[in-house]
C-alpha atoms as a PDB file:
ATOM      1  CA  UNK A   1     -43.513 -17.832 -11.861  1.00  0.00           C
ATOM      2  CA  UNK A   2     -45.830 -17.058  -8.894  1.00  0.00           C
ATOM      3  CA  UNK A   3     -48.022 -18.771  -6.811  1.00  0.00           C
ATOM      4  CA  UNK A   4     -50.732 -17.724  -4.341  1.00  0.00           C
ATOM      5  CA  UNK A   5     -52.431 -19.958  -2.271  1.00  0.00           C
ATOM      6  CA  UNK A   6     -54.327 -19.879   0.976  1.00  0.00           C
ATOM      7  CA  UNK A   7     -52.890 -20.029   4.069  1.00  0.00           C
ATOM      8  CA  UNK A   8     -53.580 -22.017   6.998  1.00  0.00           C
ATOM      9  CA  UNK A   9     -54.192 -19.563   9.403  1.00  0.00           C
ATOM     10  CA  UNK A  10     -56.835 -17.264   8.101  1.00  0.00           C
ATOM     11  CA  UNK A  11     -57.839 -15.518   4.354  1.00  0.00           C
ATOM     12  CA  UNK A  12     -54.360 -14.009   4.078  1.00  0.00           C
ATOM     13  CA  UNK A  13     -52.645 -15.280   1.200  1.00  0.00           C
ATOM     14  CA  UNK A  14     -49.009 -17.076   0.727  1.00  0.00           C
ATOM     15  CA  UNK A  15     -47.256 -15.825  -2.658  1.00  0.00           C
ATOM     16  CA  UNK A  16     -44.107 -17.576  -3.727  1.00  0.00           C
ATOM     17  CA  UNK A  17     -42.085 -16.244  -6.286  1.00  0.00           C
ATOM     18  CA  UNK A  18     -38.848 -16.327  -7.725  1.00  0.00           C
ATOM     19  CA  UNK A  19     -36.441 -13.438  -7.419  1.00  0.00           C
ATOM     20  CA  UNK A  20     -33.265 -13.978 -10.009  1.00  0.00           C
ATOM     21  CA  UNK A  21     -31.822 -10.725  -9.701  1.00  0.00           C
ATOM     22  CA  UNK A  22     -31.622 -11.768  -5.469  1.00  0.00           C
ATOM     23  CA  UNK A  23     -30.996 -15.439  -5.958  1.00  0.00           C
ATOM     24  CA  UNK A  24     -33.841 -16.510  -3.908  1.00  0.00           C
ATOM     25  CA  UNK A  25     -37.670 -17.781  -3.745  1.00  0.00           C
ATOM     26  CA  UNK A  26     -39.377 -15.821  -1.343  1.00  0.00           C
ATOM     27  CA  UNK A  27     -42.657 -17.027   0.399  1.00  0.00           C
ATOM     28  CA  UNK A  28     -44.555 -13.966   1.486  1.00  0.00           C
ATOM     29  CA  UNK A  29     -47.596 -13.964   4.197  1.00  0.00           C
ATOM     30  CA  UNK A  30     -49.420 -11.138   3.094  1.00  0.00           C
ATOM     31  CA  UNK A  31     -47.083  -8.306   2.564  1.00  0.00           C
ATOM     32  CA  UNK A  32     -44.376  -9.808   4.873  1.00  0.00           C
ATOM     33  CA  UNK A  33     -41.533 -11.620   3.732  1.00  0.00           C
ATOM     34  CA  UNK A  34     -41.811 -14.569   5.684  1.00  0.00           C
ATOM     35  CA  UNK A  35     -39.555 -17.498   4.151  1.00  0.00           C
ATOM     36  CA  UNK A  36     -36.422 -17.949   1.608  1.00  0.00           C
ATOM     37  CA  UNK A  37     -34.468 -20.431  -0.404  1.00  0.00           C
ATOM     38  CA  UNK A  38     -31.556 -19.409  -1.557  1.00  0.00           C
ATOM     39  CA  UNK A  39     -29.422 -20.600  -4.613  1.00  0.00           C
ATOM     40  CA  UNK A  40     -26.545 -19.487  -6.785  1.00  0.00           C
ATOM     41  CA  UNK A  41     -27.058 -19.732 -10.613  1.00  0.00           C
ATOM     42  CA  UNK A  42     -24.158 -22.141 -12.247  1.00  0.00           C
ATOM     43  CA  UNK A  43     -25.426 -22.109 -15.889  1.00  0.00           C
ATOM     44  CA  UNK A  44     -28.921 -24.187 -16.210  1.00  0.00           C
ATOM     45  CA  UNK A  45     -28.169 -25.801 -12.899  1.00  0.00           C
ATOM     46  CA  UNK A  46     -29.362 -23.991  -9.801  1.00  0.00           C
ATOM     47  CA  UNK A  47     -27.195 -24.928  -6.358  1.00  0.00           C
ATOM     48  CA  UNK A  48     -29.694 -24.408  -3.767  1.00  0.00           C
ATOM     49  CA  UNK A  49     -27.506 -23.172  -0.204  1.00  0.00           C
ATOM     50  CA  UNK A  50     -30.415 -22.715   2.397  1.00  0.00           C
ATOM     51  CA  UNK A  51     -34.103 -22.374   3.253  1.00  0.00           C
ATOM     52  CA  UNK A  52     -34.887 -20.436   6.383  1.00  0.00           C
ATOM     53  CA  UNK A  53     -38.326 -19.515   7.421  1.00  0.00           C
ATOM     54  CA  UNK A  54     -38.948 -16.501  10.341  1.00  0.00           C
ATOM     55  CA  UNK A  55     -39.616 -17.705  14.165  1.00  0.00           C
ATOM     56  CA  UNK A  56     -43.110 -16.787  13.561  1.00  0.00           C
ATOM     57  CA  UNK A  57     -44.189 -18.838  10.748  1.00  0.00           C
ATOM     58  CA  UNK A  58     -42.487 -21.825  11.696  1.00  0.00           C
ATOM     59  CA  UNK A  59     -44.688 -25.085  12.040  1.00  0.00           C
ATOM     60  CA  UNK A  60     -47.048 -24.518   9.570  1.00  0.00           C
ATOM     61  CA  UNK A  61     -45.391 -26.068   6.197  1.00  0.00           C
ATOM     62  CA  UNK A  62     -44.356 -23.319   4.691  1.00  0.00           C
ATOM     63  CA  UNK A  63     -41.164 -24.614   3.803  1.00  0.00           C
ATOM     64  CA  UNK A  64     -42.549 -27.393   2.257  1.00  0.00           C
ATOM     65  CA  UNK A  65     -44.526 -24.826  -0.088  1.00  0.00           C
ATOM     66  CA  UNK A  66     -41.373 -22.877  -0.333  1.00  0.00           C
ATOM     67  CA  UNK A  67     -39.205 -25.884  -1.709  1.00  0.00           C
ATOM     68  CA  UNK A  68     -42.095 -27.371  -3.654  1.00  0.00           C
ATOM     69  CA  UNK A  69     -42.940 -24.751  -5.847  1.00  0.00           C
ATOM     70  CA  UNK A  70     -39.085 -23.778  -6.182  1.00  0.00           C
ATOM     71  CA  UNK A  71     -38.481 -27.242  -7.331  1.00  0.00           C
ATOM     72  CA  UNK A  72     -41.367 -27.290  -9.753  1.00  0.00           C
ATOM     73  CA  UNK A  73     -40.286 -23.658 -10.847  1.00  0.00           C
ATOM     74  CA  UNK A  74     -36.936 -25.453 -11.636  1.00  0.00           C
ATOM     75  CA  UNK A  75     -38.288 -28.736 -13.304  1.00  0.00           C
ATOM     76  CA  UNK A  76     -40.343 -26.351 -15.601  1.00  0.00           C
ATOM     77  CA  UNK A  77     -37.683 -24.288 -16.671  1.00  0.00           C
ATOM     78  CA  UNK A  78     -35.322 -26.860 -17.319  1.00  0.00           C
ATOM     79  CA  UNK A  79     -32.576 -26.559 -14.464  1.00  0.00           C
ATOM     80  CA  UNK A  80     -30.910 -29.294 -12.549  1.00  0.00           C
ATOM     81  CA  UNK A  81     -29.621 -28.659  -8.760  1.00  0.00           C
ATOM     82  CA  UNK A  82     -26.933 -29.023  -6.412  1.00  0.00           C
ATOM     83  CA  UNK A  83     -27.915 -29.142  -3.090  1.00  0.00           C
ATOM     84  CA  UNK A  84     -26.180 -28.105  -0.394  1.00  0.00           C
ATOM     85  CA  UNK A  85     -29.496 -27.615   1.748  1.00  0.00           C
ATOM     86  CA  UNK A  86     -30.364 -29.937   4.531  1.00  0.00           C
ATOM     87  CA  UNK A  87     -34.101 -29.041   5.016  1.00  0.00           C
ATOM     88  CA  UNK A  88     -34.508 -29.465   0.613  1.00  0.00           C
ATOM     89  CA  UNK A  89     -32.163 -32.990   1.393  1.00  0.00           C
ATOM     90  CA  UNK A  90     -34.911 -34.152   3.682  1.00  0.00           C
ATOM     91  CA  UNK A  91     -38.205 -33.040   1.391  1.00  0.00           C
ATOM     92  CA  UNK A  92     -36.298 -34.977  -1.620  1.00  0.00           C
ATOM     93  CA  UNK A  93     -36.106 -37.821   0.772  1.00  0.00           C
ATOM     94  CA  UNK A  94     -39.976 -37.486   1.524  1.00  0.00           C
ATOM     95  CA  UNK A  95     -40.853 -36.665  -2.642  1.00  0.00           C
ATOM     96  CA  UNK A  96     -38.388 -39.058  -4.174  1.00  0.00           C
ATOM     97  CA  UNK A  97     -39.876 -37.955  -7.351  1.00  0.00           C
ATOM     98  CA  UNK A  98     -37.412 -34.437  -7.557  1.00  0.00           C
ATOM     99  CA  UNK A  99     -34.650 -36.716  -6.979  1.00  0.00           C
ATOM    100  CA  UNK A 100     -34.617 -36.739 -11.085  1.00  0.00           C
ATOM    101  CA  UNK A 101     -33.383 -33.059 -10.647  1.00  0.00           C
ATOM    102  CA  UNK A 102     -30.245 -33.492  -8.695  1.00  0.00           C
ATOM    103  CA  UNK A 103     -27.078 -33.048 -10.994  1.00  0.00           C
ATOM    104  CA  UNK A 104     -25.555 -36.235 -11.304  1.00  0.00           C
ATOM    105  CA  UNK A 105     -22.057 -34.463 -11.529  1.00  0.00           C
ATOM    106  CA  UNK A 106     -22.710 -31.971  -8.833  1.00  0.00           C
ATOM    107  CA  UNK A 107     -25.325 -33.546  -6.118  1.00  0.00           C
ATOM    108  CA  UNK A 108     -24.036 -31.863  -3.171  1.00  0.00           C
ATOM    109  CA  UNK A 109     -24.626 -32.738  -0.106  1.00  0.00           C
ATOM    110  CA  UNK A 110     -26.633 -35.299  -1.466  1.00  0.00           C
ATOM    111  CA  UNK A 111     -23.984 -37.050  -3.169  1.00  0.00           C
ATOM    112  CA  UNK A 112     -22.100 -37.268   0.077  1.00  0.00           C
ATOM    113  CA  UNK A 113     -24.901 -38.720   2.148  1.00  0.00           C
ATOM    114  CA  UNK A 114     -25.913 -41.306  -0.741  1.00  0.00           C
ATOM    115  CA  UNK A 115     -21.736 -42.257  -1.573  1.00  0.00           C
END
């Protein structure tokens, strides 16, 4: 699954797209790899570890695309998550709708922080 959208800065694009065989999303800003998440693969169920975006695309949402359309990639194709992820914790807490996608056996950090 891809996605291309328009940035905010200019008619450069933002493509988002999942990369199995690396175990990451990765936004890209025109032809540079700006922005991550990263998960391990535990049968259907994705555990998400971190989402890190470069110094110079910071402040601009990007990792709200990033996490979005990972988490709508993931809905789609079935898969629950574990999160271990702080900045995904906090965009769950702000879209309370993917909260339907959190393992109930294996929440993660979110387990903890809701026990």
């Amino acid at each position: 699954m891809t996605s291309r959208e328009a940035s905010p800065t200019d008619d450069v694009h933002v493509e988002i797209a999942d990369n199995p065989g690396g175990r990451f999303y990765e936004l890209r800003y025109g032809d540079q790899a700006a922005g991550l998440l990263v998960y391990e693969t535990a049968g259907s169920r994705r555990v998400l570890t971190h989402t890190t975006i470069r110094d110079e695309y910071r402040g601009q949402g990007w990792s709200k695309l990033l996490i979005r359309f990972a988490l709508d990639d993931l809905a789609a194709k079935g898969a629950t998550i574990t999160n271990y992820c702080p900045v995904v914790d906090r965009f769950i807490e702000a879209n309370p709708g993917y909260e339907q996608l959190i393992d109930p056996d294996h929440p993660g950090n979110r387990g903890r922080s809701r026990g």
